[in-house]
C-alpha atoms as a PDB file:
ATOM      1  CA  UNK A   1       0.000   0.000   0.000  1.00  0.00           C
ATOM      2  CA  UNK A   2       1.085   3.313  -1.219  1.00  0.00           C
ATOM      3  CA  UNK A   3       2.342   5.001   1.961  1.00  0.00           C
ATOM      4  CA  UNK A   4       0.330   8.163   1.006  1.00  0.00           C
ATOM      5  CA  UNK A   5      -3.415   6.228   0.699  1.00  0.00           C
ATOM      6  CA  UNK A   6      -5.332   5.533   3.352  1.00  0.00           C
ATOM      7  CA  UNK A   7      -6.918   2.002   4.122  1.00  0.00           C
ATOM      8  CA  UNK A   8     -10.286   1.160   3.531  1.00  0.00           C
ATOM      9  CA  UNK A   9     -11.501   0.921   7.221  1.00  0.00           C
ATOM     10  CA  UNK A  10     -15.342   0.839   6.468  1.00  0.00           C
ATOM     11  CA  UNK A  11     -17.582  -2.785   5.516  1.00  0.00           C
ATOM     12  CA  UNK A  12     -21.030  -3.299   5.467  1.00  0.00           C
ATOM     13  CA  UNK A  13     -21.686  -4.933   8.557  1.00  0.00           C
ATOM     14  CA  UNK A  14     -20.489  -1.721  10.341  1.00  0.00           C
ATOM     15  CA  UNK A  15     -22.772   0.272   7.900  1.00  0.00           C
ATOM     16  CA  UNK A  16     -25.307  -2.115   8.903  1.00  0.00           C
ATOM     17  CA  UNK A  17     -24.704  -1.451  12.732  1.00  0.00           C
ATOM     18  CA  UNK A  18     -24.756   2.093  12.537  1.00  0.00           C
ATOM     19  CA  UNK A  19     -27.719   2.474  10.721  1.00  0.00           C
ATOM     20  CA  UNK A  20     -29.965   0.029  12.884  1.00  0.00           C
ATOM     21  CA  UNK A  21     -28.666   1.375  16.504  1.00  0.00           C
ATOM     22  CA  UNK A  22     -29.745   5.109  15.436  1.00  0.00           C
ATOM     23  CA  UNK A  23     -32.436   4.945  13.022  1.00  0.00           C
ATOM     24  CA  UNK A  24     -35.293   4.689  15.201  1.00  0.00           C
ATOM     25  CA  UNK A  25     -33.256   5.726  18.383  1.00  0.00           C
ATOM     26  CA  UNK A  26     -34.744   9.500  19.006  1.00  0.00           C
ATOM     27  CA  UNK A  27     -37.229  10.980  21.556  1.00  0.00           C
ATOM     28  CA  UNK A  28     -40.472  10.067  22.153  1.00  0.00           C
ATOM     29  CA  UNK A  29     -41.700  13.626  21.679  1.00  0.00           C
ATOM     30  CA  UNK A  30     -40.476  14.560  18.260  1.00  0.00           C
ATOM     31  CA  UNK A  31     -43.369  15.012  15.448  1.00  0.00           C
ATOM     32  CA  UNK A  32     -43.610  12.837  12.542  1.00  0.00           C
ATOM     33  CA  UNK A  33     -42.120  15.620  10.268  1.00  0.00           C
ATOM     34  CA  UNK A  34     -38.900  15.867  12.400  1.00  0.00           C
ATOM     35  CA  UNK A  35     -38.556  12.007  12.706  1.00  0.00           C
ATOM     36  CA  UNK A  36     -38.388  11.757   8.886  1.00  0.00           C
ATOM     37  CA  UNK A  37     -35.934  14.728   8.584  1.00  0.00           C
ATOM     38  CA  UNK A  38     -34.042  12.930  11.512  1.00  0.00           C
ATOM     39  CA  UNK A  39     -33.966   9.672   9.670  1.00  0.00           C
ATOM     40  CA  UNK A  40     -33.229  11.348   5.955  1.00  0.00           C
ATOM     41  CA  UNK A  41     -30.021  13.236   7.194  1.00  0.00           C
ATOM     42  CA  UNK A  42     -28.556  10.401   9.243  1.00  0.00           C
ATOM     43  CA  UNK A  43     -28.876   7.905   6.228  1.00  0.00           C
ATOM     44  CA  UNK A  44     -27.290  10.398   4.279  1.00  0.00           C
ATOM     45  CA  UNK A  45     -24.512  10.612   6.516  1.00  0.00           C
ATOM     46  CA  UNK A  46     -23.937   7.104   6.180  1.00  0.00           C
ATOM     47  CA  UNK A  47     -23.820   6.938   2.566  1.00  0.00           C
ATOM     48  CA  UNK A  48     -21.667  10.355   1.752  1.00  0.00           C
ATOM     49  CA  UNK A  49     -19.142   8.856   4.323  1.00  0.00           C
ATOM     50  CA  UNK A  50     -16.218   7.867   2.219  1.00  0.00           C
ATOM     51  CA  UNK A  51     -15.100   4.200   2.250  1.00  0.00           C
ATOM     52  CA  UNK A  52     -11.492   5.156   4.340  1.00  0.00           C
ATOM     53  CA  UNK A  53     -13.556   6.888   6.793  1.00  0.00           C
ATOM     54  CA  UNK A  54     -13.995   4.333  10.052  1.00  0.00           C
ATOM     55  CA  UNK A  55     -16.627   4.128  12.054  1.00  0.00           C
ATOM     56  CA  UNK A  56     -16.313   6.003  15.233  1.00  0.00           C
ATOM     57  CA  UNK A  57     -15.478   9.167  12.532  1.00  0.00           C
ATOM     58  CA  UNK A  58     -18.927   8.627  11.459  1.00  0.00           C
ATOM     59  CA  UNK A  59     -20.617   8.101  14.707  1.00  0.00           C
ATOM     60  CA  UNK A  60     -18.830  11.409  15.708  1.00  0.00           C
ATOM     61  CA  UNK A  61     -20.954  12.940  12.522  1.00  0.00           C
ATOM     62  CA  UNK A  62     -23.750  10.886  13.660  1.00  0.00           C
ATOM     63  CA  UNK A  63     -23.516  12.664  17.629  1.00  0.00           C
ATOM     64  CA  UNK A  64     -23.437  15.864  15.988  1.00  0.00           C
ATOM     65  CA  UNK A  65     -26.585  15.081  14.096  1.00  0.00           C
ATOM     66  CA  UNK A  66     -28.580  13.709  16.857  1.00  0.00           C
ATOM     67  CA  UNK A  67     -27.468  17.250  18.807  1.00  0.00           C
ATOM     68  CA  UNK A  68     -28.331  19.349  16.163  1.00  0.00           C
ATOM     69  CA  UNK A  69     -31.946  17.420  16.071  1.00  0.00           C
ATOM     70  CA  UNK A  70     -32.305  16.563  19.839  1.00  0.00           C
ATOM     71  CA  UNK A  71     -30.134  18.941  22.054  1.00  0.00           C
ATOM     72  CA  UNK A  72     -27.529  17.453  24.442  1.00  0.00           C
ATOM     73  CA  UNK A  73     -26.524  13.783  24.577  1.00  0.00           C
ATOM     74  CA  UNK A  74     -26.943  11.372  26.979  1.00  0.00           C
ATOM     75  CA  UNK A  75     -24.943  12.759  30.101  1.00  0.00           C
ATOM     76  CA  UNK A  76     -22.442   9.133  31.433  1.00  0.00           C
ATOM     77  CA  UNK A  77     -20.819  11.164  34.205  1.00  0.00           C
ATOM     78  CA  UNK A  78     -22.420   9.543  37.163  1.00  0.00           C
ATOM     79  CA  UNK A  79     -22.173   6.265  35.318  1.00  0.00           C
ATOM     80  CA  UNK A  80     -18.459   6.867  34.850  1.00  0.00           C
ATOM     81  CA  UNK A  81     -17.496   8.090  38.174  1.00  0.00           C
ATOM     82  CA  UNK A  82     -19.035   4.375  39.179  1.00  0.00           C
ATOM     83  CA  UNK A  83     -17.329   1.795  37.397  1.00  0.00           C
ATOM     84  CA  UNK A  84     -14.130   3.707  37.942  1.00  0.00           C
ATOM     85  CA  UNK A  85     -14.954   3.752  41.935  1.00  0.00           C
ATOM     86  CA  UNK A  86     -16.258  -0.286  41.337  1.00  0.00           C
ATOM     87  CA  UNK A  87     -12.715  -1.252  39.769  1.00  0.00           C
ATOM     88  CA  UNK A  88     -10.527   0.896  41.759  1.00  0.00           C
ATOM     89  CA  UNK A  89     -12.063  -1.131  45.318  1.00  0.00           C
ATOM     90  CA  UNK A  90     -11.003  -4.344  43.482  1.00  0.00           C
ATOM     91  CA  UNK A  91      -7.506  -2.925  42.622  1.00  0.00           C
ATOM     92  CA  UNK A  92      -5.822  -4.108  45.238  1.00  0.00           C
ATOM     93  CA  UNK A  93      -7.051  -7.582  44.912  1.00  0.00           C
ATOM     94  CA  UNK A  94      -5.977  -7.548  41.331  1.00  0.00           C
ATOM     95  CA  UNK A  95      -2.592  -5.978  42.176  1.00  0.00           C
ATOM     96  CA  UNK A  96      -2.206  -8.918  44.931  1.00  0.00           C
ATOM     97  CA  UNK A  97      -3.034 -11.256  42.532  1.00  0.00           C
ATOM     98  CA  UNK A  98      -0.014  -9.840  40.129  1.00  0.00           C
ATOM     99  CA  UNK A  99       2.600  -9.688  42.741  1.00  0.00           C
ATOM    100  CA  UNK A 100       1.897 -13.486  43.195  1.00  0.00           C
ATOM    101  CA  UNK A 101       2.158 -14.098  39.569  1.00  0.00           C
ATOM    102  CA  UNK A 102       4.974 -16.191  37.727  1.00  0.00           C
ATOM    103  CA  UNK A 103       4.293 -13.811  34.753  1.00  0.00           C
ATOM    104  CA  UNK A 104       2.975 -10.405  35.709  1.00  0.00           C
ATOM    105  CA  UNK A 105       2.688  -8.417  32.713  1.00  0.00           C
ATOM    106  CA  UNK A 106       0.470 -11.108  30.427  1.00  0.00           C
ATOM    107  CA  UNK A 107      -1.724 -11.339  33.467  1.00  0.00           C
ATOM    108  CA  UNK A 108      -1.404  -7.565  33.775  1.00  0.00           C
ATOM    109  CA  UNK A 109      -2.061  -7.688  30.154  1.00  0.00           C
ATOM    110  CA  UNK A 110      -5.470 -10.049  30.319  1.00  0.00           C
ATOM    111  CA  UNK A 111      -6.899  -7.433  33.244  1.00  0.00           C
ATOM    112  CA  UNK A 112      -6.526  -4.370  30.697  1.00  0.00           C
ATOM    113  CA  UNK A 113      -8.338  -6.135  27.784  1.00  0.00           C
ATOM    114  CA  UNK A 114     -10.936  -7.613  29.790  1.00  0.00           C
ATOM    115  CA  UNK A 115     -11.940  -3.885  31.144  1.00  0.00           C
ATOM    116  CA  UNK A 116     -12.512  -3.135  27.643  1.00  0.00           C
ATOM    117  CA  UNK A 117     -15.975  -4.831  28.365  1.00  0.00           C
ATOM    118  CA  UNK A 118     -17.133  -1.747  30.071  1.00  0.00           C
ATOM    119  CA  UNK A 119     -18.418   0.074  26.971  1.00  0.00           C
ATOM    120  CA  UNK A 120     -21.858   1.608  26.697  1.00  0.00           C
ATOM    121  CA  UNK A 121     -21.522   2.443  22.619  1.00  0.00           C
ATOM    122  CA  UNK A 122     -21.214  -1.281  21.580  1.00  0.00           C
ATOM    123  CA  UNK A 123     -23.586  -2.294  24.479  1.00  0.00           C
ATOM    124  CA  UNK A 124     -26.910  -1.260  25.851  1.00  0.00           C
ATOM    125  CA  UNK A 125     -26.261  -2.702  29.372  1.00  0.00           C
ATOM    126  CA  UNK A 126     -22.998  -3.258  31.033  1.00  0.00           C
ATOM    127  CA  UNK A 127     -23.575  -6.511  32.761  1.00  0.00           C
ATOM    128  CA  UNK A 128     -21.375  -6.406  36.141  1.00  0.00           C
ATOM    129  CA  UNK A 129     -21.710  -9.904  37.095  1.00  0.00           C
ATOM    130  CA  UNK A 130     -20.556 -10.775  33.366  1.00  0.00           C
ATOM    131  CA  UNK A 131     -17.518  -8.217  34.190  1.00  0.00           C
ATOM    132  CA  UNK A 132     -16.508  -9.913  37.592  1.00  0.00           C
ATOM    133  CA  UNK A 133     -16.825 -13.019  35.728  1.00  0.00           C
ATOM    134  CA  UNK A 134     -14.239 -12.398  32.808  1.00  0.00           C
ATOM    135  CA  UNK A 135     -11.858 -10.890  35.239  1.00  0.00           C
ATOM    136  CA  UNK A 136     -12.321 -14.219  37.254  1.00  0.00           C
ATOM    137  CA  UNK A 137     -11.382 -16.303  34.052  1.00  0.00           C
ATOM    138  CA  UNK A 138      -9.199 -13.794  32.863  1.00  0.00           C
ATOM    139  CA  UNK A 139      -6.151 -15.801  33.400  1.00  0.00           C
ATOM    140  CA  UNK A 140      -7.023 -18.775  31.097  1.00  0.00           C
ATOM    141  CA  UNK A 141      -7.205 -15.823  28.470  1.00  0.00           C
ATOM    142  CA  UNK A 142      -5.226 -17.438  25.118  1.00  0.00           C
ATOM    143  CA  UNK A 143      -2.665 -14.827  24.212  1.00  0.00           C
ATOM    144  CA  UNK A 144      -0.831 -15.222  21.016  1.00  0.00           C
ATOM    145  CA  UNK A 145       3.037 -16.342  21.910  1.00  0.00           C
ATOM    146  CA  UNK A 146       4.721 -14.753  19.236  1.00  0.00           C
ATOM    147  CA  UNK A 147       2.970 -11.124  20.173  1.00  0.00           C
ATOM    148  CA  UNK A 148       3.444 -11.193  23.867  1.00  0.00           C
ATOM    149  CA  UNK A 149       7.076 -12.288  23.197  1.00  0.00           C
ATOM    150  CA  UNK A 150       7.652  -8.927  21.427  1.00  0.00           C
ATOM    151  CA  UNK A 151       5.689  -6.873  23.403  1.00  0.00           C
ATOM    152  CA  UNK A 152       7.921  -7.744  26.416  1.00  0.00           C
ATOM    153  CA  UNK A 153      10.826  -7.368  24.511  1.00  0.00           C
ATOM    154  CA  UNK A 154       9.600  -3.821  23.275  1.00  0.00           C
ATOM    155  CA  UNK A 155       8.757  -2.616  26.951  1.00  0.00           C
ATOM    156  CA  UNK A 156      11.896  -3.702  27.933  1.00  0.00           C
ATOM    157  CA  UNK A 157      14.016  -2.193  25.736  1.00  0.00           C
ATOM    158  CA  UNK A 158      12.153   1.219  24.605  1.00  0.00           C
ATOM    159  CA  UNK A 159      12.412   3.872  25.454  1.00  0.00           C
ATOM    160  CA  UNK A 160       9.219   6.080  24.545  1.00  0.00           C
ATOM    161  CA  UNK A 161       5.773   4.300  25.357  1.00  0.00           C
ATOM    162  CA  UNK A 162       2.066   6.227  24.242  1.00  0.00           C
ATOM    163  CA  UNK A 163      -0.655   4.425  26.349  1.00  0.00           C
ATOM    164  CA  UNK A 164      -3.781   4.937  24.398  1.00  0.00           C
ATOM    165  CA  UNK A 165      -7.044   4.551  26.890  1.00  0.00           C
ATOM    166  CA  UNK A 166     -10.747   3.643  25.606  1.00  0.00           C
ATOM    167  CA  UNK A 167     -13.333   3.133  28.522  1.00  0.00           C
ATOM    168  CA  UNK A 168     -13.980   4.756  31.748  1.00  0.00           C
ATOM    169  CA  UNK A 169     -13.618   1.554  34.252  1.00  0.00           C
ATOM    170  CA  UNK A 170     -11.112   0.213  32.332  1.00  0.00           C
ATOM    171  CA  UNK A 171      -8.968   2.811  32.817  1.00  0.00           C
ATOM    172  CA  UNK A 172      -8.065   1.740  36.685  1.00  0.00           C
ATOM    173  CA  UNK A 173      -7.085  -1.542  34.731  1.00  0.00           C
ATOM    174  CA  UNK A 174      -4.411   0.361  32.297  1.00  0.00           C
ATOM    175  CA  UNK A 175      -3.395   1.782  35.486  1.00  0.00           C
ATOM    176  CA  UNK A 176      -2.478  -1.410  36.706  1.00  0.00           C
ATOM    177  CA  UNK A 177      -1.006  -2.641  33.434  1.00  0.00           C
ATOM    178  CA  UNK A 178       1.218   0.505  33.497  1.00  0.00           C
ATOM    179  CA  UNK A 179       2.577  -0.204  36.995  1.00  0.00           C
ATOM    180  CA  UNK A 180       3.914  -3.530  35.351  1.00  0.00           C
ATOM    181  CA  UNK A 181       5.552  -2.128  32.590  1.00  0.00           C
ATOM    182  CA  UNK A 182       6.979   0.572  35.167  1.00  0.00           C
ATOM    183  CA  UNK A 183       8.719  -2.156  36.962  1.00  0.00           C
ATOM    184  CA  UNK A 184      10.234  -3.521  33.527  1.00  0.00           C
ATOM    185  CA  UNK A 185      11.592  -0.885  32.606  1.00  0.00           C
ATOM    186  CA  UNK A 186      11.211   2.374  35.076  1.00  0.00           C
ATOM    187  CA  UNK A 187      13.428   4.267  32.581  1.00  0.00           C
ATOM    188  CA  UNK A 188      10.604   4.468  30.454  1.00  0.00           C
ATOM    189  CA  UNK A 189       9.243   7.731  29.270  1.00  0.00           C
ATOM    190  CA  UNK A 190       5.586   7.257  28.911  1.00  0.00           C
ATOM    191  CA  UNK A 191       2.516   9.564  27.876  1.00  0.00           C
ATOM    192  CA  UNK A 192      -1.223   8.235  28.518  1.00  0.00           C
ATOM    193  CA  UNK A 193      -3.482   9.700  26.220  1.00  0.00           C
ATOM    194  CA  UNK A 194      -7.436  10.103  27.007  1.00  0.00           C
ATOM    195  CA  UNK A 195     -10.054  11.506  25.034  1.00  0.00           C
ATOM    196  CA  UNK A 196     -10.468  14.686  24.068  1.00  0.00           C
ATOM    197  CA  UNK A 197     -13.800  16.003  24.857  1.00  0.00           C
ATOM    198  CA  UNK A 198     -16.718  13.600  26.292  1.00  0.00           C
ATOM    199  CA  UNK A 199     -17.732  10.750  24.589  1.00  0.00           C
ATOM    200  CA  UNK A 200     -20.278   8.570  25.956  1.00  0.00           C
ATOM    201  CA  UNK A 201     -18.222   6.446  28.663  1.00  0.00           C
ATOM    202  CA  UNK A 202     -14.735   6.855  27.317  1.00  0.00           C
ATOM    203  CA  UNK A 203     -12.107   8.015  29.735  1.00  0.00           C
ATOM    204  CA  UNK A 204     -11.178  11.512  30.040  1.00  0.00           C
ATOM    205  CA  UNK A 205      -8.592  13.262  31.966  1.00  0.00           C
ATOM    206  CA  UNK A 206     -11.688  13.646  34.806  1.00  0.00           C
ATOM    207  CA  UNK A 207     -11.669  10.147  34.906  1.00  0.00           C
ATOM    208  CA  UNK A 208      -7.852  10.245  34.918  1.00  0.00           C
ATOM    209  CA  UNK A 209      -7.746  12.206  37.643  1.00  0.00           C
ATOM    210  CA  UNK A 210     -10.238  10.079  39.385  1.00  0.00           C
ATOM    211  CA  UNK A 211      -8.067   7.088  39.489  1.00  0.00           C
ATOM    212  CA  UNK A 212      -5.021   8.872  40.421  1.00  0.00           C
ATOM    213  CA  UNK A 213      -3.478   8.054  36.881  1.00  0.00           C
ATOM    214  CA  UNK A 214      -2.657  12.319  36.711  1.00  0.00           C
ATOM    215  CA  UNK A 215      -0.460  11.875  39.734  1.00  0.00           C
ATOM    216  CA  UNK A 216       2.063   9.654  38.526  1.00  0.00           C
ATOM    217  CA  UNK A 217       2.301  10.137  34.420  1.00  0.00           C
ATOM    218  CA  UNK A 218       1.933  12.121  32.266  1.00  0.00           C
ATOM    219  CA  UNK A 219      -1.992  12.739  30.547  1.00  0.00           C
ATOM    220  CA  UNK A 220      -2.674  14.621  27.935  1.00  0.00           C
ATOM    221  CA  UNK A 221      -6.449  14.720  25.805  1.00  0.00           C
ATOM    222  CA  UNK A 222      -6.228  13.957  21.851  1.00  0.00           C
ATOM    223  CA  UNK A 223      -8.064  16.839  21.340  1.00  0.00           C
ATOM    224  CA  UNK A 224     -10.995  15.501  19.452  1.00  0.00           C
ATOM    225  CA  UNK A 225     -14.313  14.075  19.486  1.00  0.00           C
ATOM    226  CA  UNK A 226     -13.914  10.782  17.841  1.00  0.00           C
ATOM    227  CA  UNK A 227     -14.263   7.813  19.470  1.00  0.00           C
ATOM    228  CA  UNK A 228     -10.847   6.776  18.592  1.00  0.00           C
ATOM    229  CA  UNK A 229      -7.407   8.002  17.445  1.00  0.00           C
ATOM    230  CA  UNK A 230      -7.644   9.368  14.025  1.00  0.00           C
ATOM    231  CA  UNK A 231      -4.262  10.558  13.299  1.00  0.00           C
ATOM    232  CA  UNK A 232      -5.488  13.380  11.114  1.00  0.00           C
ATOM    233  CA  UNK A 233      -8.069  14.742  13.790  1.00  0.00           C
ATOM    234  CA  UNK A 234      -5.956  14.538  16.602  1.00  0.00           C
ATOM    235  CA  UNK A 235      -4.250  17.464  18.459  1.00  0.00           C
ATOM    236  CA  UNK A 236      -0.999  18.676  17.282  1.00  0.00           C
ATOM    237  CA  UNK A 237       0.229  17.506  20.442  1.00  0.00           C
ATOM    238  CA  UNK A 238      -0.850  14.040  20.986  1.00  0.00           C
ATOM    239  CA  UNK A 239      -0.069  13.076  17.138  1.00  0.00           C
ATOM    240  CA  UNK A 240       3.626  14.020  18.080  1.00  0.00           C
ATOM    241  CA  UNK A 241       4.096  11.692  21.366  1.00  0.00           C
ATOM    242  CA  UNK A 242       2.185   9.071  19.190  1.00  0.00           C
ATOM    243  CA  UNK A 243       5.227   9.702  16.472  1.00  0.00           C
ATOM    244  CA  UNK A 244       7.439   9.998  18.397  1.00  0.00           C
ATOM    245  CA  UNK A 245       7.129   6.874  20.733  1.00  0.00           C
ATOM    246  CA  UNK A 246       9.099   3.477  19.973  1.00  0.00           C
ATOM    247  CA  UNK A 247       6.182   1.446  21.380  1.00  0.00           C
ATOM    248  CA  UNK A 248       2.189   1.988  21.499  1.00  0.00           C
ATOM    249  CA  UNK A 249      -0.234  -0.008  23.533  1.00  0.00           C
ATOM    250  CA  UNK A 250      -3.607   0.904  21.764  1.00  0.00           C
ATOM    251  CA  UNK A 251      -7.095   0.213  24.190  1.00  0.00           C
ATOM    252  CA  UNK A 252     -10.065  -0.804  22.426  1.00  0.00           C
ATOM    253  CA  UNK A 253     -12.373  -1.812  19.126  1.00  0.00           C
ATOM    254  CA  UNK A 254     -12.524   2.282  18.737  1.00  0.00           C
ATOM    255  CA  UNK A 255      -8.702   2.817  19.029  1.00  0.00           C
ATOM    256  CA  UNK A 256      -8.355  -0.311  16.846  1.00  0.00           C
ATOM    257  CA  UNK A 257     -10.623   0.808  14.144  1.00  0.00           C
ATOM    258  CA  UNK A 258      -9.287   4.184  13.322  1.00  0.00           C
ATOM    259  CA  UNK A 259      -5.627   3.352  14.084  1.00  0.00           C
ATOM    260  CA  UNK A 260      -5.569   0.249  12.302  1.00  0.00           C
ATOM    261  CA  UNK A 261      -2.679  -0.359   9.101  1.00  0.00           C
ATOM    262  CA  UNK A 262      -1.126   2.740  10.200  1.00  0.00           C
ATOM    263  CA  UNK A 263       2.391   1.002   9.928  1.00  0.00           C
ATOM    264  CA  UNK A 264       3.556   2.553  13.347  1.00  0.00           C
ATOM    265  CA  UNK A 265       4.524  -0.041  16.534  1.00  0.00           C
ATOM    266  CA  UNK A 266       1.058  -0.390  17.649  1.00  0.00           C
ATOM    267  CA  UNK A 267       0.128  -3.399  20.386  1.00  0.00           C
ATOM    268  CA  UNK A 268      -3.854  -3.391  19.788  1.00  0.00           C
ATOM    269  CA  UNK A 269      -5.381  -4.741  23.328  1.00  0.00           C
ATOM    270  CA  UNK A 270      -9.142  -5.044  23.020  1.00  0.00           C
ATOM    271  CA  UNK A 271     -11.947  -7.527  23.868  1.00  0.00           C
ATOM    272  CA  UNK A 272     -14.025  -8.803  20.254  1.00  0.00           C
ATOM    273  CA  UNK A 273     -17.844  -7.388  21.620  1.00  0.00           C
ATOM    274  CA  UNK A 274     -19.426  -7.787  17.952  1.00  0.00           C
ATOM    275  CA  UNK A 275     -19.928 -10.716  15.853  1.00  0.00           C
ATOM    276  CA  UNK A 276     -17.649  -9.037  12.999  1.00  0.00           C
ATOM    277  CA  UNK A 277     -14.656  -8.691  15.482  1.00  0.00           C
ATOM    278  CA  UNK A 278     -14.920 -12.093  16.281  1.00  0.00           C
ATOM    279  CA  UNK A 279     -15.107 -13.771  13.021  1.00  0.00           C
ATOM    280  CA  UNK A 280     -12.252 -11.218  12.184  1.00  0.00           C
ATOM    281  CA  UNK A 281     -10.034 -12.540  14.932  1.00  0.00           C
ATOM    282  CA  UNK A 282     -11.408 -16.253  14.570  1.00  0.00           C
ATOM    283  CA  UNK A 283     -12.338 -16.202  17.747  1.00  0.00           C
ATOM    284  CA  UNK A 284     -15.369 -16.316  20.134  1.00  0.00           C
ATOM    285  CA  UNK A 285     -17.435 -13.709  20.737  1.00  0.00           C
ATOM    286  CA  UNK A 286     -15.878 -11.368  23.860  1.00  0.00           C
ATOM    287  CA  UNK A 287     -12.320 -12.853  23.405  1.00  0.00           C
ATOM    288  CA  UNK A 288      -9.902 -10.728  24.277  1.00  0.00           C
ATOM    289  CA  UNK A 289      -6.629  -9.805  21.666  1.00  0.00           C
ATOM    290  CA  UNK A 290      -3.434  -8.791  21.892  1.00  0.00           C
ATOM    291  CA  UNK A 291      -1.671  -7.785  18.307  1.00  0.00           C
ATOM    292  CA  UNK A 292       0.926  -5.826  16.969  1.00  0.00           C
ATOM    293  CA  UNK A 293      -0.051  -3.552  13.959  1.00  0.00           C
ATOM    294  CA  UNK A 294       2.692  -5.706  11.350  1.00  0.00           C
ATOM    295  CA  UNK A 295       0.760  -8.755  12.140  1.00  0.00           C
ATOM    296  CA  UNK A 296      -2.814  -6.610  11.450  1.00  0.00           C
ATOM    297  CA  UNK A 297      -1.585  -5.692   8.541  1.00  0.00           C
ATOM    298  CA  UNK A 298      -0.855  -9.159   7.142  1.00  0.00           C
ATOM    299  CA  UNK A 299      -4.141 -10.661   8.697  1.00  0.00           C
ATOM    300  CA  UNK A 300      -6.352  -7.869   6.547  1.00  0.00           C
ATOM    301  CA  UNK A 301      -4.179  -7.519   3.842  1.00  0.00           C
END
């Protein structure tokens, strides 16, 4: 691929997804006449969305939409303030757990993608007893050999890491991840990036702050809106400490979707919560995956 043209990141089941979860999702209130206007504009938006474009870019036109129709969005504050309280009382159990371990950073490693369950755009409901279970059975996670392998050896010999969160929740479990790689290597400079404005659950540098993460690293927002990294959206600043850093650890489906074939050191970390991630991944449905971007780029080629 010509270094200069961009992947195709769009396919029809995510067309598919988009259209069904917003089409008849609007307020009970609105008149006939302003449903059909509602629907019109957001098909449009899915169809004049270019084929390179990724879906959380297009949900971010779709959340502009919905404001413009319906005023403000849903408000997940008080729902983020909770799971980050609810994981950061079972940190220390977790942390326990990893000082007792024989290999701390893959089980460090099957925490931080199993957190990535706590997200309220791919799900209606965030089931908590379905959460405590993963993170129960989180250490039978199968985690590819040959990607772990480099990973370690990456983290132990870099020195410039960019930690790219997701979900609120899941956060407190990067946190721990991050205290792992710490130990590896403590001469590692690394920069955890966060969202840059609200968007529904995904951590911000409130929720940051929250967890204590501001108190020990550096945090910096990306600036944007997008549920995701999009390297051409993305603050001046965060796109440098993302091209500037020898390693990337990269949270979530979101992350995933607009980073994706970018040909930089990316370690994608993310639980498969759709039926296309799965059969992407060959693997059952909330799996959780560790790969490097090299190896992404082969598997879609």
């Amino acid at each position: 691929m010509n270094k200069n043209t961009k992947p195709i990141r769009l396919n029809p089941e995510c067309v598919s997804c988009l259209i069904k979860k917003q089409i008849d999702n609007y307020p009970h209130w609105i008149t006939a006449d302003k449903r059909m206007d509602y629907m019109q504009s957001l098909l449009r938006t899915v169809s004049d969305a270019p084929k390179t474009m990724s879906a959380p870019e297009i949900m971010d036109s779709i959340y502009k939409l919905r404001r413009k129709c319906f005023g403000p969005l849903k408000d997940y504050t008080k729902i983020k303030h909770y799971f980050n309280e609810l994981m950061l009382d079972i940190l220390p159990k977790l942390s326990l757990e990893l000082e007792l371990s024989a290999e701390p950073l893959i089980d460090a490693v099957r925490y931080a993608m199993t957190g990535n369950f706590i997200d309220f755009a791919a799900m209606d409901k965030v089931d908590e007893g379905k959460l405590a279970g993963f993170l129960t059975d989180a250490k039978n996670i199968p985690i590819d050999e040959q990607e772990y392998t480099a990973l370690k050896n990456d983290i132990a010999n870099g020195k410039r890491l960019v930690y790219l969160t997701d979900n609120c929740g899941e956060i407190v479990l990067d946190k721990l991840l991050i205290s792992v790689i710490r130990k590896i290597n403590p001469e590692l400079d690394i920069t955890i990036i966060v969202r840059g404005h609200d968007v529904v659950n995904d951590a911000t540098l409130e929720d940051a702050e929250q967890i204590g993460l501001t108190d020990e690293l550096t945090v910096i927002g990306n600036g944007s809106t997008v549920a995701g990294t999009c390297l051409d959206l993305i603050s001046t600043e965060a796109k440098a400490a993302i091209e500037s850093a020898d390693i990337i650890i990269s949270k979530g489906q979101g992350n995933f979707e607009t980073l994706h074939k970018c040909g930089l050191n990316v370690y994608y970390i993310f639980m498969c919560k759709c039926d296309m991630f799965a059969r992407r991944f060959n693997v059952p449905l909330y799996r959780g995956i560790l790969i490097n971007d090299s190896s992404v780029r082969r598997l879609l080629s």
